[in-house]
N, C-alpha and C. Protein backbone atom coordinates (compact mmCIF):
# COMPACT_ATOMS: atom_id res chain seq x y z
N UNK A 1 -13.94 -32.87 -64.06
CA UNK A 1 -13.01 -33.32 -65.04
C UNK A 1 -13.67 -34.22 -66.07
N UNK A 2 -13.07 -35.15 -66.57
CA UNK A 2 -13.38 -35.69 -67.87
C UNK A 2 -13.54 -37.01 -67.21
N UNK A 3 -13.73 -37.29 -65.70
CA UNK A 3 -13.98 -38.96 -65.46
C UNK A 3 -13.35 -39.94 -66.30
N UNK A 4 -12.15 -39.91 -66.43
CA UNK A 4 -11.04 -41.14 -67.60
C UNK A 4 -11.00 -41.69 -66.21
N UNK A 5 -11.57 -42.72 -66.78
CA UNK A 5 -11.18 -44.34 -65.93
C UNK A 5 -9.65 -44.55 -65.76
N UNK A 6 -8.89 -43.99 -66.80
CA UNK A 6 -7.53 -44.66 -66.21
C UNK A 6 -6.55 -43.27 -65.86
N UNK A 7 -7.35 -42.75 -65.25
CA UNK A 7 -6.34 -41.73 -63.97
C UNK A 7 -6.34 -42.06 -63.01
N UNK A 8 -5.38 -42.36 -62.36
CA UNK A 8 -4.87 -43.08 -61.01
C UNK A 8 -5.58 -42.24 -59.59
N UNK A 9 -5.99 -40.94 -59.99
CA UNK A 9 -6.25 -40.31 -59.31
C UNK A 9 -7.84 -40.64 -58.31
N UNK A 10 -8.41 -41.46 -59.47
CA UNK A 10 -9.85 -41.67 -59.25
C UNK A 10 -9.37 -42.79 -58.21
N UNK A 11 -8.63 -43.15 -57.89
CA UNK A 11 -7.89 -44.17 -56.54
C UNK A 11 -7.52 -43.49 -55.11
N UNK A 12 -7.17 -42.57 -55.06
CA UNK A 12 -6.68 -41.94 -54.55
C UNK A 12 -7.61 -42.33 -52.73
N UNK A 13 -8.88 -42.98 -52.96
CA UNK A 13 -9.57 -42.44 -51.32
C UNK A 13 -8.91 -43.84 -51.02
N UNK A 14 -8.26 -44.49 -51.97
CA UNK A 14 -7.49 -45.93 -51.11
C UNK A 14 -6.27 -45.42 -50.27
N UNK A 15 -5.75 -44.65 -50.61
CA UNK A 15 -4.83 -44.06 -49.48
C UNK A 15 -5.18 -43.38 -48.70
N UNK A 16 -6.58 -42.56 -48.81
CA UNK A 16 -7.25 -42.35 -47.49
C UNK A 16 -7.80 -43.34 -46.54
N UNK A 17 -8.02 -44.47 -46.94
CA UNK A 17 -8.32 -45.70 -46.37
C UNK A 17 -7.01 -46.63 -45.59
N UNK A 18 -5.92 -45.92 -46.40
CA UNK A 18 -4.88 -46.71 -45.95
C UNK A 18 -4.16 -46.22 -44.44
N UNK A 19 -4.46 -44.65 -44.33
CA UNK A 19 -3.80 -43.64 -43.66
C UNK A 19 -4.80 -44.19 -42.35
N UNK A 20 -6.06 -44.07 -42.62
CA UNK A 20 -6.89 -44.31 -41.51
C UNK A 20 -6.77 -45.56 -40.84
N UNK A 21 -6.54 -46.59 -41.62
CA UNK A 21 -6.40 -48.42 -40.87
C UNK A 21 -4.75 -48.28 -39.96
N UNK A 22 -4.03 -47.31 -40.66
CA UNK A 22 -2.95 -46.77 -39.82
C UNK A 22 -3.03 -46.13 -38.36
N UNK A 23 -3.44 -44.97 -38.27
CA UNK A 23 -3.59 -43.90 -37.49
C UNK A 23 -4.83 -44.18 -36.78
N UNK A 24 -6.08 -44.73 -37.09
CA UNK A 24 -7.24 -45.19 -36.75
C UNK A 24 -7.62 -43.81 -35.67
N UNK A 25 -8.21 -42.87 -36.29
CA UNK A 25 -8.40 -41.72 -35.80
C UNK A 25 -9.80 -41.94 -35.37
N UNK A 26 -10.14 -40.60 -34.51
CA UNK A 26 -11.12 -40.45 -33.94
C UNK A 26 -12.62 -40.69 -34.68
N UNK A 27 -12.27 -39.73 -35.77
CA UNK A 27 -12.99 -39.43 -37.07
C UNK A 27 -12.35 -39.37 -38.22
N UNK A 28 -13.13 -39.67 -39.45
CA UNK A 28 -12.49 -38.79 -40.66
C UNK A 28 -13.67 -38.40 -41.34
N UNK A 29 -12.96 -37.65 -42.24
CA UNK A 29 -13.43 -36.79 -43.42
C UNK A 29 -12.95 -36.74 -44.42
N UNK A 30 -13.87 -37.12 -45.43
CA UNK A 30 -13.14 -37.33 -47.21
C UNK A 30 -14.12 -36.14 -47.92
N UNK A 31 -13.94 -35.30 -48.51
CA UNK A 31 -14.57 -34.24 -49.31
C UNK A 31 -14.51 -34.67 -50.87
N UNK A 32 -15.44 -34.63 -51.72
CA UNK A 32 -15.37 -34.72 -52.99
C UNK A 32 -16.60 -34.04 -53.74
N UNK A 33 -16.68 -34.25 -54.65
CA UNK A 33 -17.38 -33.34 -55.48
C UNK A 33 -18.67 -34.12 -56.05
N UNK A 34 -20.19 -33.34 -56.24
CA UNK A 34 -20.96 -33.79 -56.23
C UNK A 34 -21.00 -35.45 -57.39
N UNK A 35 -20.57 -35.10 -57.70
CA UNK A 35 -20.29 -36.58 -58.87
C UNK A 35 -19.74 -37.98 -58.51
N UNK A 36 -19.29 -37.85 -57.47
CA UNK A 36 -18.97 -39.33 -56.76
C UNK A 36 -20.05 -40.12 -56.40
N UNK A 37 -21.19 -39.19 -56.65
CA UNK A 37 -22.49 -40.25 -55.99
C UNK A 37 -23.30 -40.91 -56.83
N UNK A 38 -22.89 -40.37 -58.14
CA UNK A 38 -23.58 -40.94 -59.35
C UNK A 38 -22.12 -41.71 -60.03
N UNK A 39 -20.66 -41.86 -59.56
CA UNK A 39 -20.11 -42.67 -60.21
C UNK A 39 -20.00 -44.11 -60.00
N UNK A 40 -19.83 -44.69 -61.11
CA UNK A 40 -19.43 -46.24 -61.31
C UNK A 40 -18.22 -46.44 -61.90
N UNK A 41 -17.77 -47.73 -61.61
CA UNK A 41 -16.37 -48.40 -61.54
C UNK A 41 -16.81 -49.07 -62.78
N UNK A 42 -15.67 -49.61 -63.80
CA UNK A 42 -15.98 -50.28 -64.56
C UNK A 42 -17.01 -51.10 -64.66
N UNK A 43 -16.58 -51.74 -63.39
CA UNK A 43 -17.49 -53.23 -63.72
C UNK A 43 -18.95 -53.00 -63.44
N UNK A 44 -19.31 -51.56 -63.27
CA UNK A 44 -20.65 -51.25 -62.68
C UNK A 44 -20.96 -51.08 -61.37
N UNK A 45 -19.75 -50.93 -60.33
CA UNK A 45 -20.49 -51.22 -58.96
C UNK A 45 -20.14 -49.33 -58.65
N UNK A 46 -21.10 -48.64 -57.37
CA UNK A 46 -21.08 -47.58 -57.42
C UNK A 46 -19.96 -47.05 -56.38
N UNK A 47 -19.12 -45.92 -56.97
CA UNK A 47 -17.96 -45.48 -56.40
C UNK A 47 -18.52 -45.21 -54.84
N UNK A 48 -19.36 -44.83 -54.56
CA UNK A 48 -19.93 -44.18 -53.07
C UNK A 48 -20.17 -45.45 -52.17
N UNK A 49 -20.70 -46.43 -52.85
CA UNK A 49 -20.72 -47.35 -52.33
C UNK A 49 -19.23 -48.37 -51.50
N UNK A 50 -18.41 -48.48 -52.83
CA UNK A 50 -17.13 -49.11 -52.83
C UNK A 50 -16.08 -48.14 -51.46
N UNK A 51 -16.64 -46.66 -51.37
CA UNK A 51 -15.98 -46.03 -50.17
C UNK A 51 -16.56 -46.56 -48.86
N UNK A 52 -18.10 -46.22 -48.50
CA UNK A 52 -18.34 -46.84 -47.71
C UNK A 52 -17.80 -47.89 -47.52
N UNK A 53 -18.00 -48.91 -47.84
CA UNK A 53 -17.64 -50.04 -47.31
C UNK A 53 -16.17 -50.46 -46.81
N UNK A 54 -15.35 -49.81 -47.53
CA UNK A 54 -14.17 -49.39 -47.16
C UNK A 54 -13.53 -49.30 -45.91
N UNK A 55 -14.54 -48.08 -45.21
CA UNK A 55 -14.34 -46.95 -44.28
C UNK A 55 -14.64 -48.06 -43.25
N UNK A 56 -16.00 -48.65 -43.31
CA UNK A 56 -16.47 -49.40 -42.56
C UNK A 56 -15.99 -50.42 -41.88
N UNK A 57 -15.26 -51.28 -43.13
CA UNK A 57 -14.42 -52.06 -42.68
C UNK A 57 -13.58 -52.20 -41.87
N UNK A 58 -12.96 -50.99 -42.12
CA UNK A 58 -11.64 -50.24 -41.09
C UNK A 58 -12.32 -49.78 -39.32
N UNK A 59 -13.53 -49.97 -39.47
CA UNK A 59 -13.93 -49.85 -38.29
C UNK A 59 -14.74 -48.41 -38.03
N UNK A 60 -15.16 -48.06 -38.86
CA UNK A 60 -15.76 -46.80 -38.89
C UNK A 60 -17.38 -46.97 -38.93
N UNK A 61 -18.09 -45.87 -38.47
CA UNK A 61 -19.86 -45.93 -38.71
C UNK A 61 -19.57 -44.01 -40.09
N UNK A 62 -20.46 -44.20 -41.47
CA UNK A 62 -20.37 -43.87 -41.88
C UNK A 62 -21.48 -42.89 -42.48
N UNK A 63 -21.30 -41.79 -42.34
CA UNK A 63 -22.63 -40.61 -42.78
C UNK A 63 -22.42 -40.18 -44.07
N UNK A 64 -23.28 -39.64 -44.77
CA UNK A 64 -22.68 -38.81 -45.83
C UNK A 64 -23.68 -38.00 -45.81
N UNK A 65 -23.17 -36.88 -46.52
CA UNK A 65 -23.79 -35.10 -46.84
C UNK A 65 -23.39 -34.32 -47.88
N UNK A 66 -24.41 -33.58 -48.99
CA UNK A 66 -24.05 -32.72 -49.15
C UNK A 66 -24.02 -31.67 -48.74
N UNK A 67 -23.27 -30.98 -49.28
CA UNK A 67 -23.41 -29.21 -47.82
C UNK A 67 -22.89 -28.33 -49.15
N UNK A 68 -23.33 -26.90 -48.83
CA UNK A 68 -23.31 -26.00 -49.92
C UNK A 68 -22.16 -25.27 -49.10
N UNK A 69 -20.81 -24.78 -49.60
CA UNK A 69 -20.11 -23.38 -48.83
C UNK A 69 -20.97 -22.74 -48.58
N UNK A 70 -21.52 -22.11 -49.21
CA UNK A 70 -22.58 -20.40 -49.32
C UNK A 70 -22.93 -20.61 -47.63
N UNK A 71 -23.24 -22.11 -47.25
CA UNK A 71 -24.01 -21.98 -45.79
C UNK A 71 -23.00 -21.98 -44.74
N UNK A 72 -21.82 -21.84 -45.33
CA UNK A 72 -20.48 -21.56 -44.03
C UNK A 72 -19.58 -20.44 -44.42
N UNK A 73 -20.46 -19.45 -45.10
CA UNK A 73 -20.04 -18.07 -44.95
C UNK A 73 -19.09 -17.96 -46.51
N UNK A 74 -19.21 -19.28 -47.45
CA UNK A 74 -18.17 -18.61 -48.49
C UNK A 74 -19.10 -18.31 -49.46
N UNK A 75 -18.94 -17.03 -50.36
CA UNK A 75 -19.40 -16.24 -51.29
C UNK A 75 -19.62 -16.95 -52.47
N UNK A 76 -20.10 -18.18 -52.35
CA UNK A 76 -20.46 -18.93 -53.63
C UNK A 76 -21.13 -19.98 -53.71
N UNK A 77 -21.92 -19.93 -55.04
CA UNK A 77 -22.65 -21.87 -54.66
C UNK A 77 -21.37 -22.92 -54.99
N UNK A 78 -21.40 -23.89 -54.17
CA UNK A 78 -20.44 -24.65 -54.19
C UNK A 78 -20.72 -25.92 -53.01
N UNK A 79 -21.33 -26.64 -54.06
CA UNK A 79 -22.18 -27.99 -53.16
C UNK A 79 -20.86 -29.15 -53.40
N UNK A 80 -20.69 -29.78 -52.30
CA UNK A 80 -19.64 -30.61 -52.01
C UNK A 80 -20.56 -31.86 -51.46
N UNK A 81 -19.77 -33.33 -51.41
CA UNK A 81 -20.37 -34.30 -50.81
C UNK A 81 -18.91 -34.55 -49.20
N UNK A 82 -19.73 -34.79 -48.53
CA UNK A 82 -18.63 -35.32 -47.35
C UNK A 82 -19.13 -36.72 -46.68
N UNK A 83 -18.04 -37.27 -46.60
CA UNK A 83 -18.16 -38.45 -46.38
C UNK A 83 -17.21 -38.41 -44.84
N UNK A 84 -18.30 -38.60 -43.75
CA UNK A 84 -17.80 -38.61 -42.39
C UNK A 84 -17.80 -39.51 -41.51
N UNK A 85 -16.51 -39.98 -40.92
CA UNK A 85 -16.51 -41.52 -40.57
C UNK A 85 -16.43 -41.56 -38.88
N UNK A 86 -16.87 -41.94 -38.12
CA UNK A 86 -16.96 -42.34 -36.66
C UNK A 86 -16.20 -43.52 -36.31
N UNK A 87 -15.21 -43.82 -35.58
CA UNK A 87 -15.00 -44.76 -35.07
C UNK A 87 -15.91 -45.47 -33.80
N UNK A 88 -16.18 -46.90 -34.56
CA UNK A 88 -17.29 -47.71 -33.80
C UNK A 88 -17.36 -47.84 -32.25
N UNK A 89 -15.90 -47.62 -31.67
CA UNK A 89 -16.03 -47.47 -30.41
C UNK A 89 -16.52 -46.87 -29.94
N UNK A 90 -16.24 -45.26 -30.55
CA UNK A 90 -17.13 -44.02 -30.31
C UNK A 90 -19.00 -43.84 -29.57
N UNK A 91 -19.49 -45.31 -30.21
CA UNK A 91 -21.01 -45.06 -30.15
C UNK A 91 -21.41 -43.98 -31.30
N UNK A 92 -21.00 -43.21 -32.00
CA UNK A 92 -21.64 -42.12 -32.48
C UNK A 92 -22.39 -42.81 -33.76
N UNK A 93 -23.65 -42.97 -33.94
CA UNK A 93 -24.47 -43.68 -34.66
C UNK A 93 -25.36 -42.31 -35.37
N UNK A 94 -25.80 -41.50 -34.51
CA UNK A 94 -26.66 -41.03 -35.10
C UNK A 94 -26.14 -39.16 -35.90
N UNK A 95 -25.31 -38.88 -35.88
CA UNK A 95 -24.67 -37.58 -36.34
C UNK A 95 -25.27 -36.74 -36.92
N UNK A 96 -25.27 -35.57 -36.41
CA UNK A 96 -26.48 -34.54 -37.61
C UNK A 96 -25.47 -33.34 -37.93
N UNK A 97 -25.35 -33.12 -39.28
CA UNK A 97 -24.25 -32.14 -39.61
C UNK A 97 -25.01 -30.87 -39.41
N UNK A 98 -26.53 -30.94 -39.38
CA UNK A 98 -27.09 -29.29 -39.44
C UNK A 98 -27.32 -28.75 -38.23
N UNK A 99 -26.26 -29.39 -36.90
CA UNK A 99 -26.14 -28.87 -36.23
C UNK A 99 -24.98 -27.92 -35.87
N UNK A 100 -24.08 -28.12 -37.50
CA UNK A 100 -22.93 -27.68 -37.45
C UNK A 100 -22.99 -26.13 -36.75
N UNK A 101 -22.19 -25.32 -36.51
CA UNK A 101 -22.26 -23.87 -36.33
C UNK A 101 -22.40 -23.19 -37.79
N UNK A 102 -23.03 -22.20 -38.21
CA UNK A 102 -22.71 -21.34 -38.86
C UNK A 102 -23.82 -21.83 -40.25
N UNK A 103 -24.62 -23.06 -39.93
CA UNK A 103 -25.51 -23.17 -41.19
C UNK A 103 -26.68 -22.11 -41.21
N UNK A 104 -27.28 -22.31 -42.31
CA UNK A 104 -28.39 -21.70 -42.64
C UNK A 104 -29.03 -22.39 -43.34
N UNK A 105 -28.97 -23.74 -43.89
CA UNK A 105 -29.91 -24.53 -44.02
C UNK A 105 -29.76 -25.85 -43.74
N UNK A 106 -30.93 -27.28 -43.74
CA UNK A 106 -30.14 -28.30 -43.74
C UNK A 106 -29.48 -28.80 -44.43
N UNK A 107 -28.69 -29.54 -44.37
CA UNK A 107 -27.67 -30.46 -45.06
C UNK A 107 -28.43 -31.20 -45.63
N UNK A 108 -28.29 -32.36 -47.26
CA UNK A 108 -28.89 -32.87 -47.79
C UNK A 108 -27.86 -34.68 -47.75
N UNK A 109 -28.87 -35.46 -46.59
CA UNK A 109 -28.00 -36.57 -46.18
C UNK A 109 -28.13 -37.60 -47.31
N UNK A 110 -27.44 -38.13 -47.53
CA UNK A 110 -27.10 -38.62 -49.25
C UNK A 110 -27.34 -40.71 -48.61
N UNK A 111 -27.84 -41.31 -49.32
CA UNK A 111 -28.26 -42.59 -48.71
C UNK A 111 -27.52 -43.36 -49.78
């Protein structure tokens, strides 16, 4: 899209944040599009960042990845970022998505 700072929409992973401090699930998963990793918030601080910490807060250990469809069988390039959250009780520290089923290459873990 056109990244306008004042679409409410660019808010939106706060209600994914909100749902989770609720429900405090096992895991989650936020999907977005390669451009969240190069965005900034007005004031300069980085959108990928401002999620993490988020997630974290709420009690989560936090991975991120890009992953292409093409490597889970869909007929197109179509590189996505996922942002995958562990609950700390869990222990799960170390997570490797390219063990998923059905890849064909690795995943590109986003820092």
């Amino acid at each position: 899209g056109k990244r306008d700072k004042n679409d409410p929409r660019g808010a939106l992973f706060m209600e994914f944040i909100r749902f989770i401090k609720h429900y405090k699930p096992k895991f989650c998963l936020m999907e977005n599009v390669n451009g969240i990793l190069s965005m900034h918030t007005i004031s300069g601080a980085k959108v990928k960042d401002i999620i993490i910490e988020e997630i974290e807060n709420t009690g989560y250990d936090v991975h991120i990845y890009r992953l292409n469809a093409r490597d889970f069988g869909v007929p197109q390039e179509r590189n996505r970022v996922f942002f995958i959250g562990f609950r700390k009780d869990l222990g799960i520290k170390n997570f490797d998505a390219s063990t998923a089923p059905a890849t064909t290459s690795s995943p590109t873990v986003c820092q």
